[in-house]
N, C-alpha and C. Protein backbone atom coordinates (compact mmCIF):
# COMPACT_ATOMS: atom_id res chain seq x y z
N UNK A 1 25.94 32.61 6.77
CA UNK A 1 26.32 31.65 7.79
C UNK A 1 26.47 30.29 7.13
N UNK A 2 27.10 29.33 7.57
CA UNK A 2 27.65 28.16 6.91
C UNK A 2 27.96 27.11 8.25
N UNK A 3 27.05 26.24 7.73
CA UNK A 3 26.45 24.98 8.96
C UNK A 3 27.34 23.59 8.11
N UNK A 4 28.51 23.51 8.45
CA UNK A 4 29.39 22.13 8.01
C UNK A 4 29.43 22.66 7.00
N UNK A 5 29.89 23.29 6.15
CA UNK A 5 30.15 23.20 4.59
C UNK A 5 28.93 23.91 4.00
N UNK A 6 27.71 23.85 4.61
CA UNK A 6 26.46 24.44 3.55
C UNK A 6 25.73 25.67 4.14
N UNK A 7 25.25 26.26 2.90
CA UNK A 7 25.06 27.75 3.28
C UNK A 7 23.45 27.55 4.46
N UNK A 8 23.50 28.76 4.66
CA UNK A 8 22.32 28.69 5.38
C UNK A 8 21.20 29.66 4.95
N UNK A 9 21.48 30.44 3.97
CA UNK A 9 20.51 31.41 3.21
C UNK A 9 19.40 30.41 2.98
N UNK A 10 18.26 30.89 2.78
CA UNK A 10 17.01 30.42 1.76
C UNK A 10 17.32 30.58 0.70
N UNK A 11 15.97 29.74 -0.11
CA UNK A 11 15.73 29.76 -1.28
C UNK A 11 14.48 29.97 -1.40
N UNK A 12 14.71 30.52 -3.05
CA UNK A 12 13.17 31.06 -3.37
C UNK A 12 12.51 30.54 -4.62
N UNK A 13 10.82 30.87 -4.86
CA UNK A 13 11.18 30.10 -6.22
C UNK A 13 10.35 29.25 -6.25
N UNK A 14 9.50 28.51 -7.32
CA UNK A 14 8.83 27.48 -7.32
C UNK A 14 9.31 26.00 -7.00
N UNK A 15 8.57 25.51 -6.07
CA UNK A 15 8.83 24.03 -5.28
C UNK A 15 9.04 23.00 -6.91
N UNK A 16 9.02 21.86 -6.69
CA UNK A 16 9.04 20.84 -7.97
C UNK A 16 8.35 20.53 -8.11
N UNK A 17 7.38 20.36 -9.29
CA UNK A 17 5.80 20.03 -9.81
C UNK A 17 5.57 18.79 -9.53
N UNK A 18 4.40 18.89 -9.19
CA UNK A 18 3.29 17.31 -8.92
C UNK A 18 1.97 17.38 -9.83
N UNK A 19 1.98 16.21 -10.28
CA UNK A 19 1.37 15.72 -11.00
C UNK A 19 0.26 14.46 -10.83
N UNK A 20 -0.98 14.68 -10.33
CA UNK A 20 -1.76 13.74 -10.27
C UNK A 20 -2.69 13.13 -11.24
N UNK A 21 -3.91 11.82 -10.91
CA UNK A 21 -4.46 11.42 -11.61
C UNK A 21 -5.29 10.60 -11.08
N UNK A 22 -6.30 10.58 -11.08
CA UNK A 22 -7.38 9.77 -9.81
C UNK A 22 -8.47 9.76 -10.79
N UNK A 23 -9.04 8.35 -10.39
CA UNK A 23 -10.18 7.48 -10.89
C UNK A 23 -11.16 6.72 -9.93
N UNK A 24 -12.36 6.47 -9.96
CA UNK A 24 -13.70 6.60 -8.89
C UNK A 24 -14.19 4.96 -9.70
N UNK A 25 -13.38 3.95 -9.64
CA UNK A 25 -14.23 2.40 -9.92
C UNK A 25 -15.41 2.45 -9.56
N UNK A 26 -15.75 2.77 -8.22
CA UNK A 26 -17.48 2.55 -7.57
C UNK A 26 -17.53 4.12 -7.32
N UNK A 27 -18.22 4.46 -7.91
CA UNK A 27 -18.98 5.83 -7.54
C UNK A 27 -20.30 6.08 -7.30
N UNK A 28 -21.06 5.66 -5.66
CA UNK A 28 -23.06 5.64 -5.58
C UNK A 28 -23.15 6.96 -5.14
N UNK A 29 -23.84 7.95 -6.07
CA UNK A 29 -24.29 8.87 -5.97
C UNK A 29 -25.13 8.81 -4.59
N UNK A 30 -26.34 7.93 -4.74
CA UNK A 30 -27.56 8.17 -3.84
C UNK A 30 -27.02 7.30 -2.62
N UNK A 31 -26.15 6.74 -2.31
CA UNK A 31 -25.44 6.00 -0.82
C UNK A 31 -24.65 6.94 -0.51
N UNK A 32 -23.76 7.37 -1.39
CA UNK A 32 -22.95 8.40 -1.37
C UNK A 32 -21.64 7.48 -0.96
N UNK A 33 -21.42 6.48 -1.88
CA UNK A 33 -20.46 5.64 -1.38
C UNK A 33 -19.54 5.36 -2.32
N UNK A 34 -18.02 6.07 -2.11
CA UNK A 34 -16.90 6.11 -3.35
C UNK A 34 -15.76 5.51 -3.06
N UNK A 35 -15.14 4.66 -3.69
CA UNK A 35 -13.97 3.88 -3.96
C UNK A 35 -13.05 4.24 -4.97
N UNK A 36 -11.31 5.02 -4.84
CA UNK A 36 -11.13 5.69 -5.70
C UNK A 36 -9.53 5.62 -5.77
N UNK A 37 -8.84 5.30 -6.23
CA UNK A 37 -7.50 5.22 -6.43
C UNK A 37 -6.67 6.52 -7.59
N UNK A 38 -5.38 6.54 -6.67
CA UNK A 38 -4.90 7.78 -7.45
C UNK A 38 -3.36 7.77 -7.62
N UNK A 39 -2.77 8.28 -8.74
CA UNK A 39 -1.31 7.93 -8.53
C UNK A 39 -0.74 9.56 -8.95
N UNK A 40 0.04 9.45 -8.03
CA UNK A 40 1.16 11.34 -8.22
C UNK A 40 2.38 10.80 -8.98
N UNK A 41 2.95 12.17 -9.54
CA UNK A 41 4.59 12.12 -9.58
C UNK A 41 4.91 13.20 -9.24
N UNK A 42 6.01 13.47 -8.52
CA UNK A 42 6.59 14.93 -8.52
C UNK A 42 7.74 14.89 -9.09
N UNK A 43 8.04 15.58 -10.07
CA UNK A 43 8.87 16.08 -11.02
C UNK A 43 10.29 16.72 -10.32
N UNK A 44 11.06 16.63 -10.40
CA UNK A 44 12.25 17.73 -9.71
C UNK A 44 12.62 18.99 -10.65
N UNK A 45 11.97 19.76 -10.74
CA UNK A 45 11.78 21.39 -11.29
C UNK A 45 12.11 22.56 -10.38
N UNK A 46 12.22 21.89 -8.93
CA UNK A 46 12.68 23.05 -8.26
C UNK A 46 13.74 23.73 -8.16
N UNK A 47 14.21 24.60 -7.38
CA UNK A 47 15.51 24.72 -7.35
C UNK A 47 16.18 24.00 -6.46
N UNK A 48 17.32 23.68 -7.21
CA UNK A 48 18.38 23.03 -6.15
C UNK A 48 19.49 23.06 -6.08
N UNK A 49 20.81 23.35 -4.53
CA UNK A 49 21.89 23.40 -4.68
C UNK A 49 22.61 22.71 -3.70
N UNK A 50 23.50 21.82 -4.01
CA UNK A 50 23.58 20.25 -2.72
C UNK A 50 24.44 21.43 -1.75
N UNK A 51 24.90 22.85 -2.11
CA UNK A 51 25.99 23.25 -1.33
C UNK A 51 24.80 24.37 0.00
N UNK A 52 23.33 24.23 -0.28
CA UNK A 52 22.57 24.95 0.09
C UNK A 52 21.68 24.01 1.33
N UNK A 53 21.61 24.29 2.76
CA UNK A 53 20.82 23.40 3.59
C UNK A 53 19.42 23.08 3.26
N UNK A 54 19.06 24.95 3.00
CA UNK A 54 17.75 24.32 2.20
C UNK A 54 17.35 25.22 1.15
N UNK A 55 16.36 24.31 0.45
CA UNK A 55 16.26 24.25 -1.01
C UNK A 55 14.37 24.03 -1.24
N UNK A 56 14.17 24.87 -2.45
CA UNK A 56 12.81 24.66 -2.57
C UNK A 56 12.48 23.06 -3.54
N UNK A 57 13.88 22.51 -3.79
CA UNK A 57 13.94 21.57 -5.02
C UNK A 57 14.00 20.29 -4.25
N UNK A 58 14.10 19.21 -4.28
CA UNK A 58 14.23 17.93 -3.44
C UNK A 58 15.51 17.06 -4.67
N UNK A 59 15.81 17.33 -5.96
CA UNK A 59 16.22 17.20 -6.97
C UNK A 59 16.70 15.62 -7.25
N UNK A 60 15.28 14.82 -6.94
CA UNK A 60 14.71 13.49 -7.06
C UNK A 60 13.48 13.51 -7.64
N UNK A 61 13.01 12.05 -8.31
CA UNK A 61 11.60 12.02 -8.57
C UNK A 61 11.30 11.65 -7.07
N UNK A 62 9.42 11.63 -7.45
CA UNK A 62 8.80 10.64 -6.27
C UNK A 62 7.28 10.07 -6.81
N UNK A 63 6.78 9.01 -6.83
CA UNK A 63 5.47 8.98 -6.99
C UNK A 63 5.34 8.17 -5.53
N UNK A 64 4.01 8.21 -5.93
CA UNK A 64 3.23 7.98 -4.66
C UNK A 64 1.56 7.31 -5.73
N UNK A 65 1.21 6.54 -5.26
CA UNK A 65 -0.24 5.19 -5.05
C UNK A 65 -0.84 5.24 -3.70
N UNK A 66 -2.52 5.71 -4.14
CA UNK A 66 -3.34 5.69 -2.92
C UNK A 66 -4.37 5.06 -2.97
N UNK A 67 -5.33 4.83 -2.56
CA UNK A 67 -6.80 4.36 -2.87
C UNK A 67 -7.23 4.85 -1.40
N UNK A 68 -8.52 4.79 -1.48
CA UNK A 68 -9.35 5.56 -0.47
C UNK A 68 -10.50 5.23 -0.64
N UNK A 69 -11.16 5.29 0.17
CA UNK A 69 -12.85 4.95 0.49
C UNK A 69 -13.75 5.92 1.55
N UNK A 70 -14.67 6.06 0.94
CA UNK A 70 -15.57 7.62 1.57
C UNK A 70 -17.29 6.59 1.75
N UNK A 71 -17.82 6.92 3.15
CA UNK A 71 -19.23 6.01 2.96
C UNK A 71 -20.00 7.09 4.16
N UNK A 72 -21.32 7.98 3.54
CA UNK A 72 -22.02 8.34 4.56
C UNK A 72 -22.71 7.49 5.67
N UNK A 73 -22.46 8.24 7.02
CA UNK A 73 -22.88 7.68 7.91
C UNK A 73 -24.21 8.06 8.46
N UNK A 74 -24.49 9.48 8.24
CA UNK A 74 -25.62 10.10 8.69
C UNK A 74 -25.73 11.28 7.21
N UNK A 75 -27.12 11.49 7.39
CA UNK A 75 -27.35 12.79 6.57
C UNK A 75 -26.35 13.68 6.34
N UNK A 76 -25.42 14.07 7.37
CA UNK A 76 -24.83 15.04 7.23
C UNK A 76 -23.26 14.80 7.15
N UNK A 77 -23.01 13.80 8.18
CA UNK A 77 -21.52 12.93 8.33
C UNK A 77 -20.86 11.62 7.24
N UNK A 78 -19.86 12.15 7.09
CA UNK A 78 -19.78 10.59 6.24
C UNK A 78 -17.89 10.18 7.16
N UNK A 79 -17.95 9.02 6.49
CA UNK A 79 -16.50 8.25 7.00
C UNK A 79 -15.31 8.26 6.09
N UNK A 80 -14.08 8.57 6.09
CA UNK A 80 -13.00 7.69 5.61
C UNK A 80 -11.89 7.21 5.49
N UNK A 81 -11.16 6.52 4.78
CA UNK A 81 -10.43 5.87 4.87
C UNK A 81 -9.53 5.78 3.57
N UNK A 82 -7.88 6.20 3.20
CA UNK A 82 -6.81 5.67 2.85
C UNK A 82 -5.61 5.53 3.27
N UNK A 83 -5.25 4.98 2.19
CA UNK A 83 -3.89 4.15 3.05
C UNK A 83 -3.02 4.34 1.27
N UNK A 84 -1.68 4.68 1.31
CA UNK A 84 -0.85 5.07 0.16
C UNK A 84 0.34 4.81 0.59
N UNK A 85 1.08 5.13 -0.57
CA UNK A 85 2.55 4.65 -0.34
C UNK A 85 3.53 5.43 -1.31
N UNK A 86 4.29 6.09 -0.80
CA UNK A 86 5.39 7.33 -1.58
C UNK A 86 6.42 6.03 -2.06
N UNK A 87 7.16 6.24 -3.07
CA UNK A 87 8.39 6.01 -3.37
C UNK A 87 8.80 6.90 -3.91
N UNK A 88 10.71 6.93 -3.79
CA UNK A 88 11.55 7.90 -3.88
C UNK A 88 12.20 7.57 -4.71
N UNK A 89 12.85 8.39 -6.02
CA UNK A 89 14.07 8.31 -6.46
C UNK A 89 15.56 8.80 -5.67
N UNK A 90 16.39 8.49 -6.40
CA UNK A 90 17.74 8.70 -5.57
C UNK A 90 18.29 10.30 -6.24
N UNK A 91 19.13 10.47 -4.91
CA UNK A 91 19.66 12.08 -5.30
C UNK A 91 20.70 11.85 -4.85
N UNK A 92 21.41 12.31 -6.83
CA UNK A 92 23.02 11.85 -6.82
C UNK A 92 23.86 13.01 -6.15
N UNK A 93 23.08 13.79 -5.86
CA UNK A 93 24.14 15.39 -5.86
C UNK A 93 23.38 15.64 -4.45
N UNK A 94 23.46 15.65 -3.24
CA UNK A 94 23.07 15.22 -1.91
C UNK A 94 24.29 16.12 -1.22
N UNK A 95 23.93 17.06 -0.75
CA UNK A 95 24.88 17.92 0.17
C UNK A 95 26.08 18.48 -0.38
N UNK A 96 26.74 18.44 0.29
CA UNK A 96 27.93 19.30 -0.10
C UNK A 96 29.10 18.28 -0.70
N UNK A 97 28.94 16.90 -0.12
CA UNK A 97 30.11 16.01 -0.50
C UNK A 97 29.40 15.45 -2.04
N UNK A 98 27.98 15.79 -2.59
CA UNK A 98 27.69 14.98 -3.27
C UNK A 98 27.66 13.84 -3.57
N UNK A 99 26.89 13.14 -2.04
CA UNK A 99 26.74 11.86 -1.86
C UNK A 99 25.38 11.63 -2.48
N UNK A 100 25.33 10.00 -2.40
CA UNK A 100 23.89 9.12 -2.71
C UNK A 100 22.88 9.13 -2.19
N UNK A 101 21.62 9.73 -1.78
CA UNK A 101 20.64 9.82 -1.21
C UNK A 101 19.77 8.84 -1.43
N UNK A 102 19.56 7.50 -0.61
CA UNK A 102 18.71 6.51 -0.78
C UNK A 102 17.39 6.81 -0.12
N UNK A 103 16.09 6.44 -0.27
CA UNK A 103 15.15 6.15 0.72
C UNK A 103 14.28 5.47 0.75
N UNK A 104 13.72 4.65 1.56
CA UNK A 104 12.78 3.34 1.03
C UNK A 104 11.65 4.40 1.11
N UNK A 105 10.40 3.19 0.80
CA UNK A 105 9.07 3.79 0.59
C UNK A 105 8.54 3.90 2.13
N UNK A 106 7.85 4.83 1.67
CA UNK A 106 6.79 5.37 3.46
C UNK A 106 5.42 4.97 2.91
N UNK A 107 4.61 4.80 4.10
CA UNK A 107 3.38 4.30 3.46
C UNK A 107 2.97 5.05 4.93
N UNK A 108 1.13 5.28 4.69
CA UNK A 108 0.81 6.17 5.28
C UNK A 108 -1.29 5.91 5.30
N UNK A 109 -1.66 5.63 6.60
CA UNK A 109 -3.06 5.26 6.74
C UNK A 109 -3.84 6.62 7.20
N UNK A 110 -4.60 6.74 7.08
CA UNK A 110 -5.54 7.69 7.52
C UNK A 110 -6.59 7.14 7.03
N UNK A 111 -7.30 8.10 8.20
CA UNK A 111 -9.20 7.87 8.61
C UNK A 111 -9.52 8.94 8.87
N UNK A 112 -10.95 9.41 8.94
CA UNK A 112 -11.08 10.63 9.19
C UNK A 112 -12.94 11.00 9.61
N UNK A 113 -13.48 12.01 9.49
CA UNK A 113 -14.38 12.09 9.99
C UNK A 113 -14.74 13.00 9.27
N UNK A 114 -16.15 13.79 8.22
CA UNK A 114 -16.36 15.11 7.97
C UNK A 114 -17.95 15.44 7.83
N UNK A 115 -18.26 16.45 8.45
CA UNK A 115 -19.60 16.85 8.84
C UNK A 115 -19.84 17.40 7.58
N UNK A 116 -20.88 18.09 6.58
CA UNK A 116 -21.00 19.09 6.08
C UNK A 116 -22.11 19.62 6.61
N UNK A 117 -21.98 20.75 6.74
CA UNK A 117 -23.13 21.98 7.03
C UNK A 117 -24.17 22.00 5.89
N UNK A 118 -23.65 22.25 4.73
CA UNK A 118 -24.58 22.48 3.60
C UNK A 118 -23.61 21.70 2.12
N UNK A 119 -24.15 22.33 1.19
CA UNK A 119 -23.14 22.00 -0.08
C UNK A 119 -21.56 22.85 -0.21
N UNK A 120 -22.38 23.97 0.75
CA UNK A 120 -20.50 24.59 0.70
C UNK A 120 -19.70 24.29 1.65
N UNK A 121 -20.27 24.38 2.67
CA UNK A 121 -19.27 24.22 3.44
C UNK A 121 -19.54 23.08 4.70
N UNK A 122 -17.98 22.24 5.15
CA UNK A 122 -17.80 21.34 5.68
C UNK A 122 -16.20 21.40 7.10
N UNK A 123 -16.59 20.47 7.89
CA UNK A 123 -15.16 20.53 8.82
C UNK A 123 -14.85 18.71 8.46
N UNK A 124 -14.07 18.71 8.77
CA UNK A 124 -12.89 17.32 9.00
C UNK A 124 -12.16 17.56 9.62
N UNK A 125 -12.19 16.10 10.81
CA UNK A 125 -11.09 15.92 11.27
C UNK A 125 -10.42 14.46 10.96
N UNK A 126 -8.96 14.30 10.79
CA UNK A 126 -8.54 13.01 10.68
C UNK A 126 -7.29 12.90 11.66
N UNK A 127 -7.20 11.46 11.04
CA UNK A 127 -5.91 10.74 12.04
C UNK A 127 -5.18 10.59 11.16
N UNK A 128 -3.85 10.28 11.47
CA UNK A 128 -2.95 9.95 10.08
C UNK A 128 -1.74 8.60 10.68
N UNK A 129 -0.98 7.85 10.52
CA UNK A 129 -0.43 7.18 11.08
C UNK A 129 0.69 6.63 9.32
N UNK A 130 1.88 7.25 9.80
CA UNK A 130 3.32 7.06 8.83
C UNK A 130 4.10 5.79 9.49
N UNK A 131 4.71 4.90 8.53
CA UNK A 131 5.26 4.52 9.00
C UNK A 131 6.65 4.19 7.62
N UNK A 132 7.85 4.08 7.72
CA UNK A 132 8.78 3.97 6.48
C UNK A 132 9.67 4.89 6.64
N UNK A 133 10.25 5.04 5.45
CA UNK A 133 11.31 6.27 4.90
C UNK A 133 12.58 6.38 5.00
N UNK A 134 13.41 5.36 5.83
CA UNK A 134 14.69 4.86 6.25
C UNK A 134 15.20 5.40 4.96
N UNK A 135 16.44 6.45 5.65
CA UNK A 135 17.63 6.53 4.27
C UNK A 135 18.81 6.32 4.78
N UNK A 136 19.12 6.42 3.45
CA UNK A 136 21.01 5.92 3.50
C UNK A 136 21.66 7.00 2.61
N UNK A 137 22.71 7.34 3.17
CA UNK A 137 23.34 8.59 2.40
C UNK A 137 24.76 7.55 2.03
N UNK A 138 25.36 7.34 1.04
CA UNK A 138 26.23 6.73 0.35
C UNK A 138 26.47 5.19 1.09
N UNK A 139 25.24 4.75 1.36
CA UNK A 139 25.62 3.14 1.86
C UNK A 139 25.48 2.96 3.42
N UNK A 140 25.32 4.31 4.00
CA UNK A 140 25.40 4.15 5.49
C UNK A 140 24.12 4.29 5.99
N UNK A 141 23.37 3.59 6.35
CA UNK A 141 21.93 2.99 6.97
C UNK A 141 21.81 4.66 7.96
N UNK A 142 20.92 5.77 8.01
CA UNK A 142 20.95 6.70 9.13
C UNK A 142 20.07 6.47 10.38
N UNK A 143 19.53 4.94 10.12
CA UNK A 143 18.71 4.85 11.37
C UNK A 143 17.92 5.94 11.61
N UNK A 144 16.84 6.55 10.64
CA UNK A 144 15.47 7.19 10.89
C UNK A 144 14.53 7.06 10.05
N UNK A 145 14.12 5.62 10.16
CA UNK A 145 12.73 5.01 10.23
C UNK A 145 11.81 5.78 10.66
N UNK A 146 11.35 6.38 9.74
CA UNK A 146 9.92 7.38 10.40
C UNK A 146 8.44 6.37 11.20
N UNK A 147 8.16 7.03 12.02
CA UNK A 147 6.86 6.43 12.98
C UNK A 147 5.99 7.63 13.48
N UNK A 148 5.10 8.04 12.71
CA UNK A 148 4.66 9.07 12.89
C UNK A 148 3.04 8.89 13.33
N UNK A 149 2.35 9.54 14.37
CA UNK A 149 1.24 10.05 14.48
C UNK A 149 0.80 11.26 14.12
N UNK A 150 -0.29 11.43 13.77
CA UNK A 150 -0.40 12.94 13.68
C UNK A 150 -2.17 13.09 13.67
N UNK A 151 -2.74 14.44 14.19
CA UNK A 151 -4.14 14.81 14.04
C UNK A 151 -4.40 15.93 13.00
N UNK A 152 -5.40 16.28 12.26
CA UNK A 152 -5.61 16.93 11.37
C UNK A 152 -7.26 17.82 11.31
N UNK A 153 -7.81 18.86 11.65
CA UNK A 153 -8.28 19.39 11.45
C UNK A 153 -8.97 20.20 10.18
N UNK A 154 -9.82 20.04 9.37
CA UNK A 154 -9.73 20.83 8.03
C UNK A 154 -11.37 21.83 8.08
N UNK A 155 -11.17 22.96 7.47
CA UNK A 155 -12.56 23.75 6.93
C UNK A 155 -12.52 23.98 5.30
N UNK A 156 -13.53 23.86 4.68
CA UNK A 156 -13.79 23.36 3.75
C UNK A 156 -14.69 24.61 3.20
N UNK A 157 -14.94 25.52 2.12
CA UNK A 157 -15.64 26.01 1.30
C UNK A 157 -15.69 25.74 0.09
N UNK A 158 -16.67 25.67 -1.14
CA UNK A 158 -16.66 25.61 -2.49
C UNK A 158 -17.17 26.88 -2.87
N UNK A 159 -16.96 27.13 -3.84
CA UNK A 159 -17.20 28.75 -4.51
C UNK A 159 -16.94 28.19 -5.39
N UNK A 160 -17.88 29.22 -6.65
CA UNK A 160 -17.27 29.31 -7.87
C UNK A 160 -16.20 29.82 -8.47
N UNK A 161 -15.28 29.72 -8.06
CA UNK A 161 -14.01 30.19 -8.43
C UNK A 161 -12.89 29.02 -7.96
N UNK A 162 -13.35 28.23 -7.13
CA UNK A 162 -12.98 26.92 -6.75
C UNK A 162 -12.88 26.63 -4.99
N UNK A 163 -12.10 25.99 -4.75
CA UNK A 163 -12.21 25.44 -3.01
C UNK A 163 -11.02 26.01 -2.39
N UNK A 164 -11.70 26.73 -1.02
CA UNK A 164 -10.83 27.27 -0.31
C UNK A 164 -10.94 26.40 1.05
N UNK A 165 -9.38 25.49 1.54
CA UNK A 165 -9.11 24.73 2.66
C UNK A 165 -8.46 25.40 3.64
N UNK A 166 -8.79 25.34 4.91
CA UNK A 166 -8.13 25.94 5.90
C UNK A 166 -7.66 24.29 7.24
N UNK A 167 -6.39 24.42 6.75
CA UNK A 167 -5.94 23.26 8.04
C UNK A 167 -5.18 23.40 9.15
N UNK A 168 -5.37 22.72 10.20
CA UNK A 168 -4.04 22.56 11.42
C UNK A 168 -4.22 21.38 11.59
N UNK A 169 -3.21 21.27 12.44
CA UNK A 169 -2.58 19.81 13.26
C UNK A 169 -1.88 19.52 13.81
N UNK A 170 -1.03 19.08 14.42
CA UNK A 170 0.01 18.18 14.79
C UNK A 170 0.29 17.18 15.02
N UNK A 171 1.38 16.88 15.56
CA UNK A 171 2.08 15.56 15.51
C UNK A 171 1.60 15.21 17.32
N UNK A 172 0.93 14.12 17.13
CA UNK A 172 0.51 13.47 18.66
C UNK A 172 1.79 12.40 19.33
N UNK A 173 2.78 11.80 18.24
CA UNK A 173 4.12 11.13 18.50
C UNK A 173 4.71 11.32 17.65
N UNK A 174 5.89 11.10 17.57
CA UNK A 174 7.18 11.10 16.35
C UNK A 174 8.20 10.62 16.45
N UNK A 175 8.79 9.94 15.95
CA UNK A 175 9.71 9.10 16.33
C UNK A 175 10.78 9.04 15.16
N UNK A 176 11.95 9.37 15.06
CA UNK A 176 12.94 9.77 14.63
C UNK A 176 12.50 10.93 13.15
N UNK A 177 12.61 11.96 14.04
CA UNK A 177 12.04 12.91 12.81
C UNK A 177 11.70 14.35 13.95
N UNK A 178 11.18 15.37 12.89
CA UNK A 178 11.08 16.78 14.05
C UNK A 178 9.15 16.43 14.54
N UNK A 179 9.22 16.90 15.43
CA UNK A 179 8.15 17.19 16.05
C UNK A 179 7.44 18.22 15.48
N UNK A 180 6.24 18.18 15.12
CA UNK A 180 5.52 19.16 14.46
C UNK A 180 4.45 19.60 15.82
N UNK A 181 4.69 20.63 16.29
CA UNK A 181 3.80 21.73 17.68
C UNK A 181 2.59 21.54 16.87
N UNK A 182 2.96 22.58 15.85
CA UNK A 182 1.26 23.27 15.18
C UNK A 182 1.56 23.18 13.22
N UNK A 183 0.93 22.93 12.67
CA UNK A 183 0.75 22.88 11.35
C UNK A 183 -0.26 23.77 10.37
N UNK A 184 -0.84 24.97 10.27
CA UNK A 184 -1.53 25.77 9.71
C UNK A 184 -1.30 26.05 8.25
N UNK A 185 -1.97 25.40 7.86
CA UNK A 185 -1.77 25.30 6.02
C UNK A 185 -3.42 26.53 5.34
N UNK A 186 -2.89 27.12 4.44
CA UNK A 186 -4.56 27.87 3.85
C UNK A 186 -4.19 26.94 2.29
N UNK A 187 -5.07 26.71 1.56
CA UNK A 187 -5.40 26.00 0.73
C UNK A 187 -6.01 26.78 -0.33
N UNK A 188 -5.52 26.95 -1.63
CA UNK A 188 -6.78 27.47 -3.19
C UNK A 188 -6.49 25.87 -4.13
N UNK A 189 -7.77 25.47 -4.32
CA UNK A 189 -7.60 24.45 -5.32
C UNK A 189 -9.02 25.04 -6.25
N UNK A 190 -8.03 24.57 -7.40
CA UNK A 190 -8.99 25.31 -8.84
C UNK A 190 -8.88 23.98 -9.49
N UNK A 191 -10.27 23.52 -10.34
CA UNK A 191 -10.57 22.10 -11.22
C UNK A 191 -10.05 22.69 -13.11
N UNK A 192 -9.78 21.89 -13.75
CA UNK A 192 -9.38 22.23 -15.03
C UNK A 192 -9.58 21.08 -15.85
């Protein structure tokens, strides 16, 4: 099937690599109080084909700058708080006409809340609040300024073999962009 010019098949295949790097300036063990900044890149390694709607590739860079702050509140609860900011490279090869894909930076606050039960396991919930991302496809402004709310739910295990996350959420407003109903993500993160 073919939607304006571009196919409508999937793609398969590894997404485009990200690359992080995070550092802990104030780290109080016994307050349990951390201050911690972190910077990504994502690489464009995926696949990509401008004649394809969708694609596992985005075939742009992007980094992204965060900092964050974590402070227990109770024995068991603690608080927190970041706030980051994506920037985009441009994508010369953009659809089927192989137009210019501009996009400013999005920046993005969250707070959140997380109980732990024990050392393994924990729930969180957060808030998230987007605001940015305006693009332009060869000079023409598309008027969708993202304004996003959203809620976030998380479960949390550690094992020795590493951390298993279980999330949902959705979008509580949205404003030029899709509406997200429900969001169910499962999570393996391994340390190296």
């Amino acid at each position: 099937i073919e939607i304006a010019g571009l196919k409508t098949d999937g793609d398969t295949g590894l997404g485009d690599t990200s690359l992080a790097f995070a550092i802990w300036p104030y780290s109080n063990r016994e307050t349990k109080t951390y201050f911690g900044v972190a910077g990504y890149a994502v690489l464009p390694t995926g696949s990509y084909d401008h004649n394809r709607l969708f694609n596992m590739g985005e075939n742009r860079y992007k980094t992204a700058l965060q900092a964050g702050y974590q402070r227990q509140i109770t024995t068991a609860a603690s608080w927190m708080m970041a706030v980051d900011g994506v920037f985009y490279g441009d994508n010369h090869d953009y659809l089927p006409s192989k137009s210019d894909l501009k996009q400013d930076n999005l920046y993005t606050l969250q707070t959140g809340l997380k109980y732990d039960f024990n050392s393994q396991y924990s729930l969180m919930g957060t808030y998230f609040y987007s605001v940015g991302g305006r693009t332009e496809v060869d000079g023409v402004n598309k008027h969708d300024l993202t304004q996003l709310h959203r809620y976030q739910l998380s479960a949390q295990g550690n094992y020795s073999f590493g951390r298993l996350t279980l999330q949902y959420g959705s979008d509580i407003k949205t404003e030029n962009g899709y509406l997200e109903d429900h969001r169910l993500i499962m999570r393996y993160t391994t340390y190296f």
